[in-house]
C-alpha atoms as a PDB file:
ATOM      1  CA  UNK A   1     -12.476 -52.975  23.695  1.00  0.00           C
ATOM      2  CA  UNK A   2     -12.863 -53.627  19.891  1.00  0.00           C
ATOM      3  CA  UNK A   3     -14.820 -56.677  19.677  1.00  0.00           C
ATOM      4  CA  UNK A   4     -14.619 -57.495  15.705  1.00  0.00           C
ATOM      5  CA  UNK A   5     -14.661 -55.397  12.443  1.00  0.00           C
ATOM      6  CA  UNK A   6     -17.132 -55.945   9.875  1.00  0.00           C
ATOM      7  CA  UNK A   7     -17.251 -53.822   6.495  1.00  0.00           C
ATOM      8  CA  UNK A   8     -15.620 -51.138   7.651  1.00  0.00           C
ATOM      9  CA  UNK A   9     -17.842 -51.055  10.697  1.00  0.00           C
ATOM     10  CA  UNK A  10     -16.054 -51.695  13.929  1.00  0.00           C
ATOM     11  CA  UNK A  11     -17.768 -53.148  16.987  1.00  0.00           C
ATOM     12  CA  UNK A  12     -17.348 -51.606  20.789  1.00  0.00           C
ATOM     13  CA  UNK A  13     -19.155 -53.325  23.202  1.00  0.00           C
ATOM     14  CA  UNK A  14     -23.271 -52.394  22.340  1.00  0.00           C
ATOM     15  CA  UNK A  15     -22.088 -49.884  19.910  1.00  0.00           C
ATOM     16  CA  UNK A  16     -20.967 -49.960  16.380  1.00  0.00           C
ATOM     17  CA  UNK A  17     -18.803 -47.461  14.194  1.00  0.00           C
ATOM     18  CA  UNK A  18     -19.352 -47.371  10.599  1.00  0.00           C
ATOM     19  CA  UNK A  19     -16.201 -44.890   9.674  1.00  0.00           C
ATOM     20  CA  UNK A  20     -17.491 -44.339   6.410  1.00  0.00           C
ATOM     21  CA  UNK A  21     -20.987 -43.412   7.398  1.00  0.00           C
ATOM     22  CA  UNK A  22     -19.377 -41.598  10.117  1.00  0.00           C
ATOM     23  CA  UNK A  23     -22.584 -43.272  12.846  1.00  0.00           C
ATOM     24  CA  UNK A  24     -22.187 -44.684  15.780  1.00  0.00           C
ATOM     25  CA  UNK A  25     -25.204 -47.189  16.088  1.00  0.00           C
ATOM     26  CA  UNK A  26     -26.463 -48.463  20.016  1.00  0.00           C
ATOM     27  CA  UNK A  27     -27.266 -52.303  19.025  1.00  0.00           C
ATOM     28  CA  UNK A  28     -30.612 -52.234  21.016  1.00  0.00           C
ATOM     29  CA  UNK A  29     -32.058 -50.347  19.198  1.00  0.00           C
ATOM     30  CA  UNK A  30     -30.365 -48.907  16.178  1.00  0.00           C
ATOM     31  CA  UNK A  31     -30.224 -45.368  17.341  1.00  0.00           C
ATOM     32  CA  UNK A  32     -27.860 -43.867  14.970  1.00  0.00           C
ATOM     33  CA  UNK A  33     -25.609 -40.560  15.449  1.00  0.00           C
ATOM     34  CA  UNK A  34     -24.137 -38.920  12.408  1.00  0.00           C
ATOM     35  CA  UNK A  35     -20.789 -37.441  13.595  1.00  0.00           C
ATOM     36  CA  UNK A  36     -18.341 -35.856  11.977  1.00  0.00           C
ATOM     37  CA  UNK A  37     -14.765 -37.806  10.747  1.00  0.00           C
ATOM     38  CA  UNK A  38     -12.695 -36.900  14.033  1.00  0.00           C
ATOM     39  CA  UNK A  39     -15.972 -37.323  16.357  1.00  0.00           C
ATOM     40  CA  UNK A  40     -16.034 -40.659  14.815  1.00  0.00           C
ATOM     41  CA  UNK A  41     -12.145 -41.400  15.863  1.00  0.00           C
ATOM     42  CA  UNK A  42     -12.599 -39.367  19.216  1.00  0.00           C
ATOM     43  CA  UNK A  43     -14.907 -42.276  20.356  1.00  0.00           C
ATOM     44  CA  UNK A  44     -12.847 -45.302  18.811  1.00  0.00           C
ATOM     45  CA  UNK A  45      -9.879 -44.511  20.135  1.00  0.00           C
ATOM     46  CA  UNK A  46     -11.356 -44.022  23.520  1.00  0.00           C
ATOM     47  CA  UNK A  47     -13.990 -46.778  23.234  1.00  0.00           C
ATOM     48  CA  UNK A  48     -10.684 -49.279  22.061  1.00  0.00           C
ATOM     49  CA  UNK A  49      -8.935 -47.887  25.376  1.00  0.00           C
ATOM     50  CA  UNK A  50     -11.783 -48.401  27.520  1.00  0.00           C
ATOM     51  CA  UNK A  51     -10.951 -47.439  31.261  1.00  0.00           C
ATOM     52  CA  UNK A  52      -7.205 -45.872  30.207  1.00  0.00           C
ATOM     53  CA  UNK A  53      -6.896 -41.799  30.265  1.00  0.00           C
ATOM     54  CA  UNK A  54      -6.694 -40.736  26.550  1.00  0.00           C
ATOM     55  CA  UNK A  55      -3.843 -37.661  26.903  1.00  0.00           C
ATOM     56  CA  UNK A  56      -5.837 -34.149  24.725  1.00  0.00           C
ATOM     57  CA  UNK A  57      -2.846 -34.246  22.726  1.00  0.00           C
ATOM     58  CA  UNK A  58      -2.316 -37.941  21.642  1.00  0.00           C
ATOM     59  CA  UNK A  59      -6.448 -37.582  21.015  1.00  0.00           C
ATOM     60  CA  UNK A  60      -5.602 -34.336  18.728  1.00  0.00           C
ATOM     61  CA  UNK A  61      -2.566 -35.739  17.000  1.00  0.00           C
ATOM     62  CA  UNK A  62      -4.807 -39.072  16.337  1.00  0.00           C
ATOM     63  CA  UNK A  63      -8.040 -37.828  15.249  1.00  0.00           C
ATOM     64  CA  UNK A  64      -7.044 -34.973  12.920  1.00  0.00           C
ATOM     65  CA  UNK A  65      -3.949 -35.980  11.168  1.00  0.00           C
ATOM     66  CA  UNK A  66      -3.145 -33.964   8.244  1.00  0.00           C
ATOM     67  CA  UNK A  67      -4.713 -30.811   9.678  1.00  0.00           C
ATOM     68  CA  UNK A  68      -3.320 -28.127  12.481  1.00  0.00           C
ATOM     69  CA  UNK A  69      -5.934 -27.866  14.897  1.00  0.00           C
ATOM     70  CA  UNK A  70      -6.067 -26.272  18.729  1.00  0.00           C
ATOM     71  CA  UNK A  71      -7.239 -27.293  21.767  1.00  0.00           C
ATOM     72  CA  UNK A  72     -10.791 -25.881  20.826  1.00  0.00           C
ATOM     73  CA  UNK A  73     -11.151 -28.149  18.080  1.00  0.00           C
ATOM     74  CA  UNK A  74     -11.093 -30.883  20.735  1.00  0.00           C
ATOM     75  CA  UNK A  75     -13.186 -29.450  23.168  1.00  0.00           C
ATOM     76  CA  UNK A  76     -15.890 -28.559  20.260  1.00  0.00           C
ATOM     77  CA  UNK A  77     -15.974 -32.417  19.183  1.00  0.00           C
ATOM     78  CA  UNK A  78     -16.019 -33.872  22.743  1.00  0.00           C
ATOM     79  CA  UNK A  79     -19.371 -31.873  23.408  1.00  0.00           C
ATOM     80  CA  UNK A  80     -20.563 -32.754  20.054  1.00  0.00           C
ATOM     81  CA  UNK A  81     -20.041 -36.330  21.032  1.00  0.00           C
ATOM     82  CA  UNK A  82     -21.949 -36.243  24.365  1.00  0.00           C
ATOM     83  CA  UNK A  83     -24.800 -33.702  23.251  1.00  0.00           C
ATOM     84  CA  UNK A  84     -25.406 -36.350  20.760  1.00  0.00           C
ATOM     85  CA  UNK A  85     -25.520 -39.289  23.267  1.00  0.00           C
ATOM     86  CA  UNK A  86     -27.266 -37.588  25.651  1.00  0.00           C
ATOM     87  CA  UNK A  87     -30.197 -37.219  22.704  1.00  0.00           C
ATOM     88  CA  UNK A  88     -30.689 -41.016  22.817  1.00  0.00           C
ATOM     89  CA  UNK A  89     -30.148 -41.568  26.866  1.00  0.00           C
ATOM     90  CA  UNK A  90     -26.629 -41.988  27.540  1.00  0.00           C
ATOM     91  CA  UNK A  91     -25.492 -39.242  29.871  1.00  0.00           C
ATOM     92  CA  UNK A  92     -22.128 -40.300  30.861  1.00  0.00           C
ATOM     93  CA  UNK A  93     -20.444 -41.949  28.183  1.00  0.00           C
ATOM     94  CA  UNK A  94     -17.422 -39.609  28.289  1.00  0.00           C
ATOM     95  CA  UNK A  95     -15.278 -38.828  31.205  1.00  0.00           C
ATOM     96  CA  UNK A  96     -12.950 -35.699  31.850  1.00  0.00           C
ATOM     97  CA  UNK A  97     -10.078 -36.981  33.201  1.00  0.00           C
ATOM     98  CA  UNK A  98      -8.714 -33.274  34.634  1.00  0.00           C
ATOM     99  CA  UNK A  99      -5.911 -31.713  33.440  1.00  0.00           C
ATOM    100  CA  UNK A 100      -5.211 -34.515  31.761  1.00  0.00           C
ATOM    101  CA  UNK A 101      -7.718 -36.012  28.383  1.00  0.00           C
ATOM    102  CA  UNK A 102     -10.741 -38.173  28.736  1.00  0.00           C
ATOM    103  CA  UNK A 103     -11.848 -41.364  28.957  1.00  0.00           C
ATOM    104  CA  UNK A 104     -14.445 -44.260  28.393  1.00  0.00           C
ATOM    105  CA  UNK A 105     -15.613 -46.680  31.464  1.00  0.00           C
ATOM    106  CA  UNK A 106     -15.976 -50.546  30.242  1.00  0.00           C
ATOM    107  CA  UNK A 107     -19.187 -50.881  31.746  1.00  0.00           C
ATOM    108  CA  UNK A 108     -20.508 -47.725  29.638  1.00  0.00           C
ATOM    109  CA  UNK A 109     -19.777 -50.159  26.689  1.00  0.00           C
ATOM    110  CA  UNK A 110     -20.846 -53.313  28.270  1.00  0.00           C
ATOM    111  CA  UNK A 111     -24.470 -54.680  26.278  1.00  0.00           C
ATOM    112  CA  UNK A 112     -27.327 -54.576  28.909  1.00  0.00           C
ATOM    113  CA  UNK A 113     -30.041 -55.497  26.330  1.00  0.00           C
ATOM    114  CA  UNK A 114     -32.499 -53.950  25.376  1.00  0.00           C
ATOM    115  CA  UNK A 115     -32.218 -49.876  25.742  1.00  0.00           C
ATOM    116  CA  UNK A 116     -35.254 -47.921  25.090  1.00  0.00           C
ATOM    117  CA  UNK A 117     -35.034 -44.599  22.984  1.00  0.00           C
ATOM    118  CA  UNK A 118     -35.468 -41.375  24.410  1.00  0.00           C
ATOM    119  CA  UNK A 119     -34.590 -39.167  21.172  1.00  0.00           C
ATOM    120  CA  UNK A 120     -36.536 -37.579  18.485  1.00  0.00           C
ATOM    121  CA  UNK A 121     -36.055 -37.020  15.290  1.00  0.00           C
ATOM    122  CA  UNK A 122     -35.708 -33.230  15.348  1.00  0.00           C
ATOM    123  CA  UNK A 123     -33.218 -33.440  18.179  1.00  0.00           C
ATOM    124  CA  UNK A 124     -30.963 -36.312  16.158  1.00  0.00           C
ATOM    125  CA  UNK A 125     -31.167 -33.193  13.123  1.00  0.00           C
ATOM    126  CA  UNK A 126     -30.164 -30.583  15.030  1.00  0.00           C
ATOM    127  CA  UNK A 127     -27.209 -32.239  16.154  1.00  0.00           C
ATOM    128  CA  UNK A 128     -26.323 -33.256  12.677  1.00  0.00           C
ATOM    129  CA  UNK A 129     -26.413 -29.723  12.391  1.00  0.00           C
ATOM    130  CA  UNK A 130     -24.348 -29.014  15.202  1.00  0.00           C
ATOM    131  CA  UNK A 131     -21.504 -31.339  13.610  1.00  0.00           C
ATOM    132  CA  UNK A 132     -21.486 -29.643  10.156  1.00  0.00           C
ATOM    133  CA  UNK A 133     -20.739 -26.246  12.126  1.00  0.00           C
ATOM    134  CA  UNK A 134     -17.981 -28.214  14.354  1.00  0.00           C
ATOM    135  CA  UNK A 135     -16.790 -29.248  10.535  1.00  0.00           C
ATOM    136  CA  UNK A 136     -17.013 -25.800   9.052  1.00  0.00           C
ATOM    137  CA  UNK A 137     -14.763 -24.371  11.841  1.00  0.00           C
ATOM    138  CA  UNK A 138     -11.903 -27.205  11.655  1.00  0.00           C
ATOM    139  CA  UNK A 139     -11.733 -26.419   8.012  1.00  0.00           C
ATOM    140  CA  UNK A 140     -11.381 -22.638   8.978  1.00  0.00           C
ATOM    141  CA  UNK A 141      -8.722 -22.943  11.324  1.00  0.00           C
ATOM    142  CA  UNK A 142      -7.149 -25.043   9.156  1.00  0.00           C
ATOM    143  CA  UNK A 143      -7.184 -22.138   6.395  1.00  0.00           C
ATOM    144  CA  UNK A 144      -6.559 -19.994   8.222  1.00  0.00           C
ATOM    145  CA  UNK A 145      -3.213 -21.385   9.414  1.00  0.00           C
ATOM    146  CA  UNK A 146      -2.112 -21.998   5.819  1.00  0.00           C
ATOM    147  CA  UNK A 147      -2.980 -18.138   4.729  1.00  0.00           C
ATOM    148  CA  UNK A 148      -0.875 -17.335   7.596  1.00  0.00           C
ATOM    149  CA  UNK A 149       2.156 -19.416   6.334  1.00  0.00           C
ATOM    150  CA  UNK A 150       1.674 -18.236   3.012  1.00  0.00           C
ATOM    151  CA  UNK A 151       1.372 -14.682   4.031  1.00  0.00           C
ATOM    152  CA  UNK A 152       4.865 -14.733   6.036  1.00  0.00           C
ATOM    153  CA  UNK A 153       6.117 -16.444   3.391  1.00  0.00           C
ATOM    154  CA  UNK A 154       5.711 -13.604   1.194  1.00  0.00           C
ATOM    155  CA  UNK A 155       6.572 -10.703   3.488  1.00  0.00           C
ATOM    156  CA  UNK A 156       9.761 -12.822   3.744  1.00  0.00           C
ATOM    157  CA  UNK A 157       9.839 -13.063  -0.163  1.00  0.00           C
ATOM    158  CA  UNK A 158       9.703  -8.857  -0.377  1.00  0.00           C
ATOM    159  CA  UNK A 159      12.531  -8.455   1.885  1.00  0.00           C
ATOM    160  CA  UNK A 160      14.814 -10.789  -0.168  1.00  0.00           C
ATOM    161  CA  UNK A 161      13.868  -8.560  -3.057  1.00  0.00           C
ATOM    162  CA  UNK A 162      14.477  -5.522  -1.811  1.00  0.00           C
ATOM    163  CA  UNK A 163      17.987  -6.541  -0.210  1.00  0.00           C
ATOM    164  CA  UNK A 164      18.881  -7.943  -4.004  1.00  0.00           C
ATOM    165  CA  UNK A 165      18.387  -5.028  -5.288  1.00  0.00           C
ATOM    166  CA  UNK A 166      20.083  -2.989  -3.135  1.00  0.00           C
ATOM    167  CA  UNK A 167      22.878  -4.940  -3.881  1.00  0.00           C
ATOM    168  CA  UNK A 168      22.939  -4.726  -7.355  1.00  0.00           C
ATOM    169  CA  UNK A 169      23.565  -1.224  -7.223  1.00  0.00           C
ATOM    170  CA  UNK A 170      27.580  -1.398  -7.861  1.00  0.00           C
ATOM    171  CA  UNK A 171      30.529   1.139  -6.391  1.00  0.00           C
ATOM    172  CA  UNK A 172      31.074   2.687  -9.901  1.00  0.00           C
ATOM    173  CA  UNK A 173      27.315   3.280 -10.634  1.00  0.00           C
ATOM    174  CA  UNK A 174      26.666   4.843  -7.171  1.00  0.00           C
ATOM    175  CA  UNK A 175      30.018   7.173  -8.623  1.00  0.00           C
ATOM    176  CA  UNK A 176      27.988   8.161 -11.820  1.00  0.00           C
ATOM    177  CA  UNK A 177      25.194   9.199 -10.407  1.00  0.00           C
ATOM    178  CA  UNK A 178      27.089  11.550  -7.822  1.00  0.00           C
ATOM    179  CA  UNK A 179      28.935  12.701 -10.328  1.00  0.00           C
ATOM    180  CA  UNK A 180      26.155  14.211 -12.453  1.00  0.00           C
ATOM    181  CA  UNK A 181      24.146  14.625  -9.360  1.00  0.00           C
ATOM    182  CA  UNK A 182      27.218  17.499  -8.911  1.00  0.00           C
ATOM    183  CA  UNK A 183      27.453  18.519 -12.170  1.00  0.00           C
ATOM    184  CA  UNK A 184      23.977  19.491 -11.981  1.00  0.00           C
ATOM    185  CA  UNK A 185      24.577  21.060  -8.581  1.00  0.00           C
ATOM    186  CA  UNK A 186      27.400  23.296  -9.696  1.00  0.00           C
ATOM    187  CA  UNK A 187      25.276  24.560 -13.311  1.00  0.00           C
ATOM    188  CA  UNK A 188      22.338  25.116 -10.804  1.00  0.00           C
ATOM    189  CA  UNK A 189      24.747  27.531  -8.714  1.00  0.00           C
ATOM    190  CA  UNK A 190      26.350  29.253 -11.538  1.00  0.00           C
ATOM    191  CA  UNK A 191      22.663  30.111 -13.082  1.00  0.00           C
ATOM    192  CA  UNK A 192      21.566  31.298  -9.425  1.00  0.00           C
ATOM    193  CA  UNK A 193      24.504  33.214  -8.106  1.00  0.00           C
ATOM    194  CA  UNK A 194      27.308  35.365  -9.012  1.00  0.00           C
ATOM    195  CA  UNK A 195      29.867  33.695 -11.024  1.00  0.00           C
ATOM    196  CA  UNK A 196      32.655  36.450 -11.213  1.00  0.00           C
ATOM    197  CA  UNK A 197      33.657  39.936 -11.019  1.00  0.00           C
ATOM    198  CA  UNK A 198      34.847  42.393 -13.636  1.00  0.00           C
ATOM    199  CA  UNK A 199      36.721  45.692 -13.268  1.00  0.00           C
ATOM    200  CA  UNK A 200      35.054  48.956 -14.096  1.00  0.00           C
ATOM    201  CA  UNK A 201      37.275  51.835 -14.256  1.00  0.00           C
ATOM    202  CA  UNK A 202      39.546  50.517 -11.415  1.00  0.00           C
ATOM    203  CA  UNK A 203      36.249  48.804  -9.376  1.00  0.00           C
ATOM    204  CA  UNK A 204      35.484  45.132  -8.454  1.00  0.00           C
ATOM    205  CA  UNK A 205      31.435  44.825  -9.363  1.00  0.00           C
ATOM    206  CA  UNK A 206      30.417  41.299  -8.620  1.00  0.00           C
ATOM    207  CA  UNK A 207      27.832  40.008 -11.516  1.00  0.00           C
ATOM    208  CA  UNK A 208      26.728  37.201 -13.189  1.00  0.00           C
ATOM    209  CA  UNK A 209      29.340  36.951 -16.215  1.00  0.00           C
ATOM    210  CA  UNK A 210      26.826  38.700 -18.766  1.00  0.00           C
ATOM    211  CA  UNK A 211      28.729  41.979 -20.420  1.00  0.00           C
ATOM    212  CA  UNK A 212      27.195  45.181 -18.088  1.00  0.00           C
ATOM    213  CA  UNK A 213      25.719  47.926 -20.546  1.00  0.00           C
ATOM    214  CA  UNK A 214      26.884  51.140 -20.433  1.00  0.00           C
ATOM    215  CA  UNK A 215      24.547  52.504 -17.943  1.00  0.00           C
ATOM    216  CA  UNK A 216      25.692  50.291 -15.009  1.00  0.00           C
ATOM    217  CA  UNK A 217      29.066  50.580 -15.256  1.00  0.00           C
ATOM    218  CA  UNK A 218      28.551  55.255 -15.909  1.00  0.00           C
ATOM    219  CA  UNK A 219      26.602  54.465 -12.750  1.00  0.00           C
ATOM    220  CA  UNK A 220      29.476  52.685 -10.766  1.00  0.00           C
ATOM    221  CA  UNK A 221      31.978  55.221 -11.903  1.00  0.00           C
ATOM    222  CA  UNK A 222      29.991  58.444 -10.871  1.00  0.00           C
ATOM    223  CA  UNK A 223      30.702  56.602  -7.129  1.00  0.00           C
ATOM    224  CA  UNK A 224      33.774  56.054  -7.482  1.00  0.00           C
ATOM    225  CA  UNK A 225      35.316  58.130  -5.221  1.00  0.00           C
ATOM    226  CA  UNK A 226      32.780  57.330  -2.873  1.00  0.00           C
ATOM    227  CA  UNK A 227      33.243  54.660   0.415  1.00  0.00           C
ATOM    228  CA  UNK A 228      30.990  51.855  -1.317  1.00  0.00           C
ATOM    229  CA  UNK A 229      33.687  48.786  -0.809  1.00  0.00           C
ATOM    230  CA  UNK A 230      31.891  46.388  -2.937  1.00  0.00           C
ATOM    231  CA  UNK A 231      29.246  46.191  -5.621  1.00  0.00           C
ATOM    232  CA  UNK A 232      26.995  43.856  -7.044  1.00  0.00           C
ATOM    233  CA  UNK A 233      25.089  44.107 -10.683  1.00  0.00           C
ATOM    234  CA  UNK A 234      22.293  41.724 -12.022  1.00  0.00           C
ATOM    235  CA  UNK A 235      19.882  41.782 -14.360  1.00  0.00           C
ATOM    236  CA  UNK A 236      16.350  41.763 -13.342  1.00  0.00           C
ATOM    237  CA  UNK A 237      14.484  41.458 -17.024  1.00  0.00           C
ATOM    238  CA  UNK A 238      13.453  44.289 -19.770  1.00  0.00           C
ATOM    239  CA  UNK A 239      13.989  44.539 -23.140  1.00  0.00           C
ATOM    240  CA  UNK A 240      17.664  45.041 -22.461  1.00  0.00           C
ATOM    241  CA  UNK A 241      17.531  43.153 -19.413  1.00  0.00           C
ATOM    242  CA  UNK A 242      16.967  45.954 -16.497  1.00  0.00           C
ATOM    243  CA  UNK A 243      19.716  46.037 -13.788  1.00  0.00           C
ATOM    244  CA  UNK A 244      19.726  46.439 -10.266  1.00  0.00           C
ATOM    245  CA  UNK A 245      22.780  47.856  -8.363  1.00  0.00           C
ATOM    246  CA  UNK A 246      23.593  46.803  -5.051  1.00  0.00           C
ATOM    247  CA  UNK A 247      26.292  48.486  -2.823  1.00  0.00           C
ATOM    248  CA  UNK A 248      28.112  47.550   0.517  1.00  0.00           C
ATOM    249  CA  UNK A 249      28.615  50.610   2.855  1.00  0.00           C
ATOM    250  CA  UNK A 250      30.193  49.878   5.970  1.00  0.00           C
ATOM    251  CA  UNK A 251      28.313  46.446   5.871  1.00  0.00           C
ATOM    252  CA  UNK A 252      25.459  47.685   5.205  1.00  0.00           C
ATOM    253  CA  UNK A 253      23.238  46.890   1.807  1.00  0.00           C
ATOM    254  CA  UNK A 254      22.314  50.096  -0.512  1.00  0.00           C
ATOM    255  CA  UNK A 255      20.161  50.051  -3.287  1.00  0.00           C
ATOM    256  CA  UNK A 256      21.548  52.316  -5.984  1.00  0.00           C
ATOM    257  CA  UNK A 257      19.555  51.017  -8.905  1.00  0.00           C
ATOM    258  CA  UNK A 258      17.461  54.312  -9.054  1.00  0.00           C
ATOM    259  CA  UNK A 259      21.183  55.695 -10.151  1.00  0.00           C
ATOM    260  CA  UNK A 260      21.182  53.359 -13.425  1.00  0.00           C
ATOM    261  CA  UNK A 261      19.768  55.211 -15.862  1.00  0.00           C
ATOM    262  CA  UNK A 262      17.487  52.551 -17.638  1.00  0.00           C
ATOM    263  CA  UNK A 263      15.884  54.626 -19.869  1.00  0.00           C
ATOM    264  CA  UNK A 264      19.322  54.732 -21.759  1.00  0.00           C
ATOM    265  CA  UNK A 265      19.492  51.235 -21.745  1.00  0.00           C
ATOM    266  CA  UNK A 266      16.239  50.478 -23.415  1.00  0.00           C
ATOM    267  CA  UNK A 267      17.002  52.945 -26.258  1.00  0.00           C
END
């Protein structure tokens, strides 16, 4: 029901839409409501469609293009929109259609003359107030979605990066690094353990590839002719690097190390 556009201000029936303003104006009397952008397309596109069900989402796809908005959004601007009429008189200027949009009767928009105000000032601020929230929280969600894009974006971003690098590591470098890796694993056991055996006097003694001193071995040969199967010699420290003897009896672990005679070895 567009009746003629003037100026950028477009005429429905006895009410006029200035879309730069963002008012609708009632003719009577020049009661103005200050709406926000999409508030001020809400009622166009329903006023131009007067007495046809506006679907939500051809409303939400309409009135907020260029921005992702929700149901909400819509709902928020269509009680804007009737709070604000209802300040200067006009209850029922929107209809719920259920379950399916809203809608605008011709004869809400048909001039009856004169229409006498029943608004004040504060209550015209306060929903001018009311729209500047509604504002605030399009703009939110609107942020809101975009942080969420970008933040996907990058958790998508650090995945990529972290598969990359995984393949750059090539065949022959994961071979170089196993290779020291057991280099390092085999010097670690040799410095830990017993490398390899010597014969004293006709006896296997396990030790750690340092030349025994003459105590040790006049302490392995005094036993000789005993039942100890195996031995084992390693330093434990001192000025001439203190021994400790270790004998296997039967299975069975014997400390002979009070047999060494270490005083002879420090001298």
């Amino acid at each position: 029901m567009n009746d003629e556009v003037n100026n950028g201000v477009e005429r429905f029936g006895r009410f006029d839409v200035d879309y730069s303003r963002r008012t609708i104006t009632r003719i009577s009397d020049n009661a103005v409501l200050k709406v926000s952008r999409s508030e001020t397309h809400i009622f166009a596109l329903l006023a131009n469609s007067a007495n046809q069900t506006i679907h939500r989402e051809t409303l939400l796809k309409e009135c907020w293009q260029g921005k992702v908005v929700t149901n909400n959004s819509l709902t928020v601007a269509i009680k804007n929109l009737r709070t604000a009429f209802s300040k200067i008189g006009e209850h029922k200027i929107i209809q719920t259609e259920p379950k399916l949009g809203y809608s605008i009767k011709e004869a809400a928009l048909a001039d009856d003359g004169y229409f006498q105000a029943s608004y004040k000032e504060d209550d015209i601020s306060k929903h001018i107030e009311a729209h500047q929230i509604a504002e605030i929280i399009e703009m939110r969600e609107h942020t809101e979605c975009i942080i969420k894009k970008s933040e996907l974006n990058n958790q998508d971003q650090r995945r990529h990066s972290r598969f990359k690098r995984f393949e750059s590591i090539s065949i022959s470098d994961f071979i170089v690094v196993s290779f020291f890796f057991l280099i390092t694993l085999f010097a670690c056991y040799q410095y830990l353990f017993f490398v390899d055996t010597t014969d004293v006097d006709g006896i296997s003694v396990h030790y750690n590839g340092v030349t025994l001193p003459n105590p040790v071995t006049e302490a392995i040969t005094e036993h000789k002719t005993g039942d100890i199967g195996q031995w084992y010699a390693f330093p434990i420290g001192g000025l001439c690097e203190r021994y400790q003897l270790i004998g296997v009896l039967n299975e069975h672990y014997i400390n002979l190390t009070s047999q060494v005679n270490q005083e002879q070895c420090n001298d």
